[in-house]
C-alpha atoms as a PDB file:
ATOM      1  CA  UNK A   1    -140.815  61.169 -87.290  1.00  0.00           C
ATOM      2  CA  UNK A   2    -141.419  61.897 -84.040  1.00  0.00           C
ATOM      3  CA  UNK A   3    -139.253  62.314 -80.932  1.00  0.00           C
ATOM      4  CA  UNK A   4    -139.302  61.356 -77.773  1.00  0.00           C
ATOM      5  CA  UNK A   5    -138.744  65.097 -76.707  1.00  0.00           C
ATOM      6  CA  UNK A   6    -142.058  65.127 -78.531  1.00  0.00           C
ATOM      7  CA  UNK A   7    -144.344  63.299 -76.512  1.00  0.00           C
ATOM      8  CA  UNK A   8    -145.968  65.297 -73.823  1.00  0.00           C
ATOM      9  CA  UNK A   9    -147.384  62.515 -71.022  1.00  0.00           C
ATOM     10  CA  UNK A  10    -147.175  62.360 -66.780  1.00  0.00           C
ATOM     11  CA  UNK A  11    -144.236  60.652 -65.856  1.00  0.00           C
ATOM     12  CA  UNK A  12    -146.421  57.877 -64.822  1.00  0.00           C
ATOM     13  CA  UNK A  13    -147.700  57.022 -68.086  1.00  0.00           C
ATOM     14  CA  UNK A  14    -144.141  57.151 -70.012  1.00  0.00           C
ATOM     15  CA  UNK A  15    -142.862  55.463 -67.412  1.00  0.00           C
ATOM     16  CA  UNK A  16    -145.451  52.349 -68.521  1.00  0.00           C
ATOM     17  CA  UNK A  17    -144.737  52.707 -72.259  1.00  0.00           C
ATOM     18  CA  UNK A  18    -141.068  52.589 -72.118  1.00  0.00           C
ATOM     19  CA  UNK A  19    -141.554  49.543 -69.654  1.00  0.00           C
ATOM     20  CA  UNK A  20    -144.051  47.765 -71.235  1.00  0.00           C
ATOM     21  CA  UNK A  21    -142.640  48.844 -74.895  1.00  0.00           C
ATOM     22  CA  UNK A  22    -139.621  50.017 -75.488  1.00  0.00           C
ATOM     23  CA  UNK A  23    -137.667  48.259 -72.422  1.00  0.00           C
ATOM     24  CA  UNK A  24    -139.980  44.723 -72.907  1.00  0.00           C
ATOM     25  CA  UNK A  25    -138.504  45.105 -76.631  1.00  0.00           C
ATOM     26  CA  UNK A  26    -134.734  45.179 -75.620  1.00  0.00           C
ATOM     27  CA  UNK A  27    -134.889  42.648 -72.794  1.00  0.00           C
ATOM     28  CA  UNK A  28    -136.734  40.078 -75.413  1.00  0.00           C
ATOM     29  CA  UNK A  29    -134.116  37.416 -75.656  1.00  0.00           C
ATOM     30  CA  UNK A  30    -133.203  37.761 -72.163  1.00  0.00           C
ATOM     31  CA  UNK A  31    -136.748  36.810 -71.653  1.00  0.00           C
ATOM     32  CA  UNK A  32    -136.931  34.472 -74.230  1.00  0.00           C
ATOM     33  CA  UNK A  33    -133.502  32.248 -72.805  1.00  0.00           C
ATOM     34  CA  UNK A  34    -135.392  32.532 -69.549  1.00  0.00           C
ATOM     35  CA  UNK A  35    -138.759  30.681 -70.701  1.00  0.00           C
ATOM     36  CA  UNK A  36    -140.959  33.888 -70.718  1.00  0.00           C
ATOM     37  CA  UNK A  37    -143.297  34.874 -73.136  1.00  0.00           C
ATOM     38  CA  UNK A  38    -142.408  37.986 -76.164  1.00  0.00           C
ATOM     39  CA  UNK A  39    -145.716  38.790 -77.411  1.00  0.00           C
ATOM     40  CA  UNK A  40    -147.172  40.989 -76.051  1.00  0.00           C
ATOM     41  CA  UNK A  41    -150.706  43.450 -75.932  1.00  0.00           C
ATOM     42  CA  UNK A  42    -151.514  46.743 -74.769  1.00  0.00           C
ATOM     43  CA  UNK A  43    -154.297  48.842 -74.980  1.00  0.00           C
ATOM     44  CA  UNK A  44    -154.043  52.322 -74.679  1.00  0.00           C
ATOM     45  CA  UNK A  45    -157.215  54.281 -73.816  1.00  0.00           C
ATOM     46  CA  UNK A  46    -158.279  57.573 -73.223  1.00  0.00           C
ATOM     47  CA  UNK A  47    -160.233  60.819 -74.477  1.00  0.00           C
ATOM     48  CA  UNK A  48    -159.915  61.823 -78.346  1.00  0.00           C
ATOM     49  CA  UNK A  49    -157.086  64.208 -78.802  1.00  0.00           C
ATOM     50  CA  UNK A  50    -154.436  63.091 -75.998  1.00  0.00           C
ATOM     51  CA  UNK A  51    -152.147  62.093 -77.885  1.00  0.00           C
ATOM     52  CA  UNK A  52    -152.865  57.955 -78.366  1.00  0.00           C
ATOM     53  CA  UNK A  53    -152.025  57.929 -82.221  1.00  0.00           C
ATOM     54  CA  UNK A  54    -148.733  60.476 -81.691  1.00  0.00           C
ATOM     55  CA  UNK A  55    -147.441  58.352 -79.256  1.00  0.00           C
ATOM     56  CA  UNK A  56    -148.021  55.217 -81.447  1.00  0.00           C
ATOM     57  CA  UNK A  57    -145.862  57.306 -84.470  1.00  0.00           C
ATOM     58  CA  UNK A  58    -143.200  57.879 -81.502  1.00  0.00           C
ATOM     59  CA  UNK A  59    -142.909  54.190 -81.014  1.00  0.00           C
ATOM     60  CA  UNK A  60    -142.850  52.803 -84.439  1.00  0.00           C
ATOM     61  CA  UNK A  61    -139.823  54.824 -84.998  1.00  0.00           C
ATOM     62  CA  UNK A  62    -138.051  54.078 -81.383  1.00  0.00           C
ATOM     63  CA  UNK A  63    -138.514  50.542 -82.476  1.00  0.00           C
ATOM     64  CA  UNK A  64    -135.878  49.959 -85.393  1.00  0.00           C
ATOM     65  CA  UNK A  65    -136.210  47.066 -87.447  1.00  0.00           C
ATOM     66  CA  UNK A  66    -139.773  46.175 -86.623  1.00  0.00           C
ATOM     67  CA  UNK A  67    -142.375  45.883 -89.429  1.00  0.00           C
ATOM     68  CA  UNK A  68    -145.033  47.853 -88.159  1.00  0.00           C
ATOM     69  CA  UNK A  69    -148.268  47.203 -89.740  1.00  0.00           C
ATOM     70  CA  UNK A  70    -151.608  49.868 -88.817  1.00  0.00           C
ATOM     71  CA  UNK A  71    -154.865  48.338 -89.336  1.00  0.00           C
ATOM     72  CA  UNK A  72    -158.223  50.420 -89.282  1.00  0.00           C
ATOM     73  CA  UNK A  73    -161.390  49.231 -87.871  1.00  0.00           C
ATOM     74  CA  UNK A  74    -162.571  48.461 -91.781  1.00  0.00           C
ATOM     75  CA  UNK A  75    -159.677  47.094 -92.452  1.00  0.00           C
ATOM     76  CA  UNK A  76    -159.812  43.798 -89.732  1.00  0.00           C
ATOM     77  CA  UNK A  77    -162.018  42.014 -92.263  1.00  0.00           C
ATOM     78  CA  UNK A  78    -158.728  41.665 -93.357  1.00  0.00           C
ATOM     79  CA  UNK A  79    -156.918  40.652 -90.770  1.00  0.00           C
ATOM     80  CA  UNK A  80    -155.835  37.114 -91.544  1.00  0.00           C
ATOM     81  CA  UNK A  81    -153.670  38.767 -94.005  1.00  0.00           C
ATOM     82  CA  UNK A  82    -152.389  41.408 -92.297  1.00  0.00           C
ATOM     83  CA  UNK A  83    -151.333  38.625 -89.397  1.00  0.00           C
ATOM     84  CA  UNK A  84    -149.693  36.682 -91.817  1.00  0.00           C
ATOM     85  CA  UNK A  85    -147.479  39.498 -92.730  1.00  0.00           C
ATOM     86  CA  UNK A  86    -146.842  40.376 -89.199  1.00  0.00           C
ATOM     87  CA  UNK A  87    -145.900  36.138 -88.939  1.00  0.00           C
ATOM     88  CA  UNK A  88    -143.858  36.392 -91.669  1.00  0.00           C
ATOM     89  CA  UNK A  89    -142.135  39.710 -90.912  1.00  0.00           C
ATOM     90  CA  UNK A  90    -140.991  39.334 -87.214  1.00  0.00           C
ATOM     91  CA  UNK A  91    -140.631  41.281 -85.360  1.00  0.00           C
ATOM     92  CA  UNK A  92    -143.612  43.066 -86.145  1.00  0.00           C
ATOM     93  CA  UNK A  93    -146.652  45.822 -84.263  1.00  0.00           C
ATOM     94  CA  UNK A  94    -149.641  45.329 -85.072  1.00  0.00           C
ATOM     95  CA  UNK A  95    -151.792  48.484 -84.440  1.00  0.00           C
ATOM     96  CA  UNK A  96    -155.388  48.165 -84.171  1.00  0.00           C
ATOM     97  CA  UNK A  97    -156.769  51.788 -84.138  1.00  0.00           C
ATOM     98  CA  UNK A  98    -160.740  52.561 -82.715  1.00  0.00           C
ATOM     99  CA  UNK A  99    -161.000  48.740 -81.743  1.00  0.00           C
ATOM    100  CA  UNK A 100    -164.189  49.181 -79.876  1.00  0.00           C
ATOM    101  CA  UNK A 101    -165.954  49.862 -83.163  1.00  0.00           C
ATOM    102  CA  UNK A 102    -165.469  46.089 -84.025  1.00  0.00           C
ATOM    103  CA  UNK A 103    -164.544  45.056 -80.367  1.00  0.00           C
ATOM    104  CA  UNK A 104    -167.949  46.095 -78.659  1.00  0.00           C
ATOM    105  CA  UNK A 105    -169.433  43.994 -76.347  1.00  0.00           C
ATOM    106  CA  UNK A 106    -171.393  40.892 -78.013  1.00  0.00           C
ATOM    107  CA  UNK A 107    -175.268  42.551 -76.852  1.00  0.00           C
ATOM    108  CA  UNK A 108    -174.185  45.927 -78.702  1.00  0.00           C
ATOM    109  CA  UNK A 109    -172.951  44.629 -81.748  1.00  0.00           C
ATOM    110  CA  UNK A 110    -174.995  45.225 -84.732  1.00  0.00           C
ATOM    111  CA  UNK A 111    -174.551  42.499 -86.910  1.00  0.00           C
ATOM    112  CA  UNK A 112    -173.214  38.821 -87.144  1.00  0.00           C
ATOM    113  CA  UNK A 113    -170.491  40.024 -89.548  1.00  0.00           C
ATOM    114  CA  UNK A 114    -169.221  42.677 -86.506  1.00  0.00           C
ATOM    115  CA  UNK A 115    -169.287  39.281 -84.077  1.00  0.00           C
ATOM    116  CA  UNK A 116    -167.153  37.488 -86.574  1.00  0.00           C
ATOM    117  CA  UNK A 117    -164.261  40.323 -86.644  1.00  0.00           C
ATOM    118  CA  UNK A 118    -164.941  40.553 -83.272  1.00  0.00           C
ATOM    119  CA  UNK A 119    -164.281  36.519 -82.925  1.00  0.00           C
ATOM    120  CA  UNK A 120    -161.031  36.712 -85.928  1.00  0.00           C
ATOM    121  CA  UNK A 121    -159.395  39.121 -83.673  1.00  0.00           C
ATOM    122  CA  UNK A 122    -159.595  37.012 -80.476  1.00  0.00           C
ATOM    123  CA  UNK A 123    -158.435  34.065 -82.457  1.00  0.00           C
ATOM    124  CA  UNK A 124    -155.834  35.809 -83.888  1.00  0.00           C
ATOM    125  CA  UNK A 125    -154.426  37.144 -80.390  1.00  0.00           C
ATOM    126  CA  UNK A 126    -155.062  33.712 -78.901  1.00  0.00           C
ATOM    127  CA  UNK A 127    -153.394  31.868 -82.071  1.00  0.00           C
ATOM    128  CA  UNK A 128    -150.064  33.358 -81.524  1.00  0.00           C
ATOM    129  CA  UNK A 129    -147.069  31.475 -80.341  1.00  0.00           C
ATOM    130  CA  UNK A 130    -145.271  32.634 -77.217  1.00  0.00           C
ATOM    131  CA  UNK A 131    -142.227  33.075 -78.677  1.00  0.00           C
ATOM    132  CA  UNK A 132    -144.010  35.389 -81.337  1.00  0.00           C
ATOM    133  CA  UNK A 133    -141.724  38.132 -81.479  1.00  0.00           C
ATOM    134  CA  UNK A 134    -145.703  40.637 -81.998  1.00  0.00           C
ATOM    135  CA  UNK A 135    -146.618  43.275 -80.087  1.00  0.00           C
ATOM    136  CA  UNK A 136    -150.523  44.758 -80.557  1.00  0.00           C
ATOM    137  CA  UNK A 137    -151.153  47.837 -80.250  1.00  0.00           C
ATOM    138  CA  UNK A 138    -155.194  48.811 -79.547  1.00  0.00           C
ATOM    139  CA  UNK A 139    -156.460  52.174 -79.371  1.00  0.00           C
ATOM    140  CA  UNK A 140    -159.485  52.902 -78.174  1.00  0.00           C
ATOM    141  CA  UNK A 141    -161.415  56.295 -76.730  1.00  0.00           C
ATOM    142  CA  UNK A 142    -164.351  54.603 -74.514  1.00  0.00           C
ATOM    143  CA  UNK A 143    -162.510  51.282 -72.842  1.00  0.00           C
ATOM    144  CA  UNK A 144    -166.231  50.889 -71.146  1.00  0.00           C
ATOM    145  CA  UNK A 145    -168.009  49.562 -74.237  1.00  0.00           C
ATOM    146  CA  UNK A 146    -165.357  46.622 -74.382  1.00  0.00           C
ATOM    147  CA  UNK A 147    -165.704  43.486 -74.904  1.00  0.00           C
ATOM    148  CA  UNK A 148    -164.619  41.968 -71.265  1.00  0.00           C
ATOM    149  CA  UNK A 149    -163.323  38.669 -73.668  1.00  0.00           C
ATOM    150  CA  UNK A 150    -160.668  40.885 -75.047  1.00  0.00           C
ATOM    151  CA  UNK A 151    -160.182  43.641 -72.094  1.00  0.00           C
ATOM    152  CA  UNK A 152    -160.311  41.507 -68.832  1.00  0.00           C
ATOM    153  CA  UNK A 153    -158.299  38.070 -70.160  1.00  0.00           C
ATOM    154  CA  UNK A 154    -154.557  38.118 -69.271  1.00  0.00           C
ATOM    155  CA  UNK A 155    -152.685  37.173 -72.462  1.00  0.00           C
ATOM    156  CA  UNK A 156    -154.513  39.223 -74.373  1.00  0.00           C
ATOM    157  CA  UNK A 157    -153.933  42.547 -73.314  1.00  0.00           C
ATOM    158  CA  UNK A 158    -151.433  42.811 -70.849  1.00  0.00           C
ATOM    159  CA  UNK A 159    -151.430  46.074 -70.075  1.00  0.00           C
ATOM    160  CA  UNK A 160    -153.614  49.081 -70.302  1.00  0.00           C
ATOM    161  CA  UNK A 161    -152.309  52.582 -70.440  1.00  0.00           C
ATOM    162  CA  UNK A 162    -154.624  55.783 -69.294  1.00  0.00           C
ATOM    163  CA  UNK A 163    -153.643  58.950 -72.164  1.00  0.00           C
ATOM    164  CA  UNK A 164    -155.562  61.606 -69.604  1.00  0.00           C
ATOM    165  CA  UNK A 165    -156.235  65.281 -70.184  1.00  0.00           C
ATOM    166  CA  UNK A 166    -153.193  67.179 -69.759  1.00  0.00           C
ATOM    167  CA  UNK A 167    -152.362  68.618 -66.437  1.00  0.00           C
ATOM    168  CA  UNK A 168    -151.041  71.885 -65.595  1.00  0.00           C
ATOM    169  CA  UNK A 169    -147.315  70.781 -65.851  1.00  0.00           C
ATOM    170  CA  UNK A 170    -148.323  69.103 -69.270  1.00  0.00           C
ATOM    171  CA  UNK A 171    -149.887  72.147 -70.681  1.00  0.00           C
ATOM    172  CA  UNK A 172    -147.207  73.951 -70.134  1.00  0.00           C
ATOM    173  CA  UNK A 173    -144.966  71.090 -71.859  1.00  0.00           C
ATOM    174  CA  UNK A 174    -147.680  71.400 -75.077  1.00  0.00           C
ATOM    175  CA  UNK A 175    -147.388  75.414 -75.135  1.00  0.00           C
ATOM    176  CA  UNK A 176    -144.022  75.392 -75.110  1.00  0.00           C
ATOM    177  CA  UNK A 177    -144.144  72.339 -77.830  1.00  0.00           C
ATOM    178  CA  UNK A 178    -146.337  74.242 -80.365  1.00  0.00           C
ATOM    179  CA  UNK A 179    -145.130  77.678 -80.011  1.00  0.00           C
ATOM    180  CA  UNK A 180    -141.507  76.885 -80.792  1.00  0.00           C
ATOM    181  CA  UNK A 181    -141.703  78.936 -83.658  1.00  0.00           C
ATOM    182  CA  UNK A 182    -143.620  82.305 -81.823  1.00  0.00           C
ATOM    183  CA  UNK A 183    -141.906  84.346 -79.585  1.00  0.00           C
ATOM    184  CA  UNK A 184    -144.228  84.041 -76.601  1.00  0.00           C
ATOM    185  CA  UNK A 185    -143.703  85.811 -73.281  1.00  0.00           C
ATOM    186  CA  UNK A 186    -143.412  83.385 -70.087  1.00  0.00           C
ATOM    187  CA  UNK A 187    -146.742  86.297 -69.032  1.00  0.00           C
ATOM    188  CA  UNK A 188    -148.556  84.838 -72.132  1.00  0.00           C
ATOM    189  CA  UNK A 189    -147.307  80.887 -71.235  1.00  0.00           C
ATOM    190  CA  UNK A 190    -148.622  80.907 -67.581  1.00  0.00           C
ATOM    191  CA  UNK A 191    -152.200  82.519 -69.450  1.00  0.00           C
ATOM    192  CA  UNK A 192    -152.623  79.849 -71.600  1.00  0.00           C
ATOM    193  CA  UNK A 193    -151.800  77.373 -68.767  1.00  0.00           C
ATOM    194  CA  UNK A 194    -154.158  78.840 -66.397  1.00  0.00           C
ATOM    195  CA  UNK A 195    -157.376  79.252 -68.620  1.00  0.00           C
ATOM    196  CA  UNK A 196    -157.369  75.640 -70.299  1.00  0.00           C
ATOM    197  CA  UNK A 197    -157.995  73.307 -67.781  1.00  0.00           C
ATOM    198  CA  UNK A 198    -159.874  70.376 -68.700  1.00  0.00           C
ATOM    199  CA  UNK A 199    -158.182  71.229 -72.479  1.00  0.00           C
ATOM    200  CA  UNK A 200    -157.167  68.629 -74.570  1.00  0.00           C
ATOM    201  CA  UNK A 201    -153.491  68.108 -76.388  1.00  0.00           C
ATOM    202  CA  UNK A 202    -154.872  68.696 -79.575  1.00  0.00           C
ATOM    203  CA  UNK A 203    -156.999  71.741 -77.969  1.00  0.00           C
ATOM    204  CA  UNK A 204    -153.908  73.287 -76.880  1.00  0.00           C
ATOM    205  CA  UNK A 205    -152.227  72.768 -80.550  1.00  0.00           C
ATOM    206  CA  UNK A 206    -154.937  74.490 -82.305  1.00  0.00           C
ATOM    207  CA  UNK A 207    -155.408  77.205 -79.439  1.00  0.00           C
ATOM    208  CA  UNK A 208    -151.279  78.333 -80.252  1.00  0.00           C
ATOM    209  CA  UNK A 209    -152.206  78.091 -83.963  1.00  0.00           C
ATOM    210  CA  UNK A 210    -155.335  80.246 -83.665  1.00  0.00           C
ATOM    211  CA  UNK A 211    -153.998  82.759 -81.221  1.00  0.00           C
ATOM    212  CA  UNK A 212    -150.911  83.513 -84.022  1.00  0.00           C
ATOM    213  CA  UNK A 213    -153.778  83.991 -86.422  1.00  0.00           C
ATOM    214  CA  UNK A 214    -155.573  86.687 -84.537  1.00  0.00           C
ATOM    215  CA  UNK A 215    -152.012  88.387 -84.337  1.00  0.00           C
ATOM    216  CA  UNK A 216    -151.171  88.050 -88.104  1.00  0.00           C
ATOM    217  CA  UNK A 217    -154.313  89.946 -88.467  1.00  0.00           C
ATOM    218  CA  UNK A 218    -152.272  93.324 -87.100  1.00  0.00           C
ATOM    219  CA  UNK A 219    -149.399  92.470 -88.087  1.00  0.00           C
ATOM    220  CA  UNK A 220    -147.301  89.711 -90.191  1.00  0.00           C
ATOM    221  CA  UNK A 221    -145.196  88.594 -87.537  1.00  0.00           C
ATOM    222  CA  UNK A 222    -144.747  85.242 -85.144  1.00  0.00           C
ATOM    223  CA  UNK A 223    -146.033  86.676 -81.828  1.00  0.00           C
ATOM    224  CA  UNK A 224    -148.488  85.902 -79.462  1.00  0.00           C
ATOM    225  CA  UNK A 225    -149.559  88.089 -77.057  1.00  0.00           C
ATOM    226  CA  UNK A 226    -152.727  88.270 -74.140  1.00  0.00           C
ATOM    227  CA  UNK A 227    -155.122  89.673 -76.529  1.00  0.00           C
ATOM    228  CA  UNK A 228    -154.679  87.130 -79.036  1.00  0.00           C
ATOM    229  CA  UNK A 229    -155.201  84.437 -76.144  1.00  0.00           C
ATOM    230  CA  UNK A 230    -157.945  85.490 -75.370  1.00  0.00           C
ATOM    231  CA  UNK A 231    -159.863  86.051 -79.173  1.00  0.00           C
ATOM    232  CA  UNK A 232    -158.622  82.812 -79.531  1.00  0.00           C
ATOM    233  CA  UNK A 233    -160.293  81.268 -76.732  1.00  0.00           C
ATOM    234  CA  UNK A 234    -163.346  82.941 -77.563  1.00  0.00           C
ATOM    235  CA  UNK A 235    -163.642  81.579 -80.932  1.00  0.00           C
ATOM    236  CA  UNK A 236    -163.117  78.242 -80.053  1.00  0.00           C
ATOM    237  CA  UNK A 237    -165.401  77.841 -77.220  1.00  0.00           C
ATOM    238  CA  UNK A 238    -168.057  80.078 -78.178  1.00  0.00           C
ATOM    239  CA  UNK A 239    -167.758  81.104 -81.921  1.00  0.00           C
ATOM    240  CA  UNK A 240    -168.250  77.477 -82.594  1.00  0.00           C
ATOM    241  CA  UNK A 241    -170.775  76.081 -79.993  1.00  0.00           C
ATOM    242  CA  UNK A 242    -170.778  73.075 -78.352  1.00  0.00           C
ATOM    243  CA  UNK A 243    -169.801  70.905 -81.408  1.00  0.00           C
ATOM    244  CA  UNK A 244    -166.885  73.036 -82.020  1.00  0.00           C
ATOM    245  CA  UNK A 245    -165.470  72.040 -78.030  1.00  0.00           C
ATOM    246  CA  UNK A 246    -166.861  68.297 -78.351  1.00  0.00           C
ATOM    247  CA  UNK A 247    -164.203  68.300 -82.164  1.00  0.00           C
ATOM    248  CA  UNK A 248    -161.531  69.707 -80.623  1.00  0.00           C
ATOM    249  CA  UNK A 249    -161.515  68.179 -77.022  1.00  0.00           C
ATOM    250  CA  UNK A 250    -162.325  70.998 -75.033  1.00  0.00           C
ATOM    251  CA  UNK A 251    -165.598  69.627 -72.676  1.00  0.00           C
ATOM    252  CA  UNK A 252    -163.402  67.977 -70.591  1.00  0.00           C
ATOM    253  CA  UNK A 253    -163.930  71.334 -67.886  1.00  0.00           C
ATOM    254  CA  UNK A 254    -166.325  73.490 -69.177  1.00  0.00           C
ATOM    255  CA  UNK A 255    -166.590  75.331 -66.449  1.00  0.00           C
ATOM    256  CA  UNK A 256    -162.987  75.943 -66.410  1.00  0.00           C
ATOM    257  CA  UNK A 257    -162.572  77.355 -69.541  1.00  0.00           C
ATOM    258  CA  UNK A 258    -165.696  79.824 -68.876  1.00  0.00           C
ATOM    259  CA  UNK A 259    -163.502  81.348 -65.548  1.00  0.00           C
ATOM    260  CA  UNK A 260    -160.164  81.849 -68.109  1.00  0.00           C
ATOM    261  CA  UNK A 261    -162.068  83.860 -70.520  1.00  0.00           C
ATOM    262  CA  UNK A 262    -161.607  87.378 -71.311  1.00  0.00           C
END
């Protein structure tokens, strides 16, 4: 499970999720007695490793008593079935993770079998009653390559929600997140902070993790200090090369992590 104490956003952006999610679910019959539509879609979008999927396992358990139901990209061959289900077990969220690797834009795709999932998906989003009581979910990490059938008509999508690189006041959050468990000085915090600009969440996770490693090393004990930070750092963004930073999120600011070394 996770919490709500547990999702590190802006303000902006989870203020749109619990509008557009968690509110939208508990005003439903209010909208539903005043002629308004409950189904709903939203697509959130964003670099890898920002936190799209967490969020997603944050909402499935805010939202008691919904059948939640999480489709891969392979998987919407499928997705007749799975929509019957979510039909049949309202209310329902239907998460669609990756979509642009089926939802691409029709001169990209590769093969007629790609347009038809591509085509089941829009009918299936189009087929749905208003009072449907669905909400999708898409997921997606490059909203450009699209299709503008499903990403520009309203009633499809209904709202799109940025997951950006974490700012300073989120890295902070993260730090303070992932090193529950270490005894960290507020010296060693403001480090972190300051030399990971342009980091991503899940950089910052395994950056904690790593930097207790390099201290277990010298001793078997859950501390962090500078020096650690640092090995850590240099390990990650050099030890591995570029492919190492591209895995783990961390060429959002290059050139921002090269100043906060050493």
């Amino acid at each position: 499970g996770v919490g709500r104490e547990d999702v590190i956003l802006p303000p902006k952006t989870l203020d749109l999720l619990d509008r557009n999610v968690v509110r939208f679910v508990r005003h439903r019959n209010s909208l539903r007695r005043a002629g308004q539509a409950i189904r709903k879609g939203l697509l959130f979008y964003g670099p890898p490793g920002n936190g799209k999927t967490h969020t997603i396992h944050y909402l499935i358990r805010a939202l008691e008593g919904h059948t939640t139901l999480l489709i891969a990209a392979e998987e919407v061959k499928s997705l007749g079935e799975y929509m019957t289900l979510a039909r049949l077990l309202q209310p329902s969220v239907v998460v669609i993770e990756d979509v642009d690797l089926i939802a691409r834009e029709r001169t990209d795709l590769d093969s007629p079998c790609q347009e038809s999932l591509l085509n089941k998906l829009l009918n299936e989003m189009d087929g749905l009653k208003e009072d449907a009581e669905i909400l999708f979910i898409l997921t997606t990490n490059r909203p450009a390559d699209l299709e503008k059938a499903l990403a520009s008509r309203p009633g499809r999508v209904d709202q799109a929600i940025e997951f950006p690189l974490p700012d300073e006041d989120c890295r902070r959050k993260l730090v303070q997140l992932y090193a529950r468990g270490i005894q960290t000085s507020g010296e060693v915090v403001d480090a972190i902070v300051s030399k990971t600009a342009g980091a991503s969440a899940a950089f910052m996770k395994e950056l904690v993790r790593r930097s207790m490693l390099h201290h277990l090393d010298r001793a078997d004990e859950p501390v962090v200090d500078l020096q650690d930070v640092d090995n850590a750092l240099e390990e990650l963004l050099a030890g591995g090369g570029s492919l190492n930073r591209m895995l783990l999120g961390a060429d959002g600011n290059p050139a921002g992590f090269a100043a906060g070394v050493g």
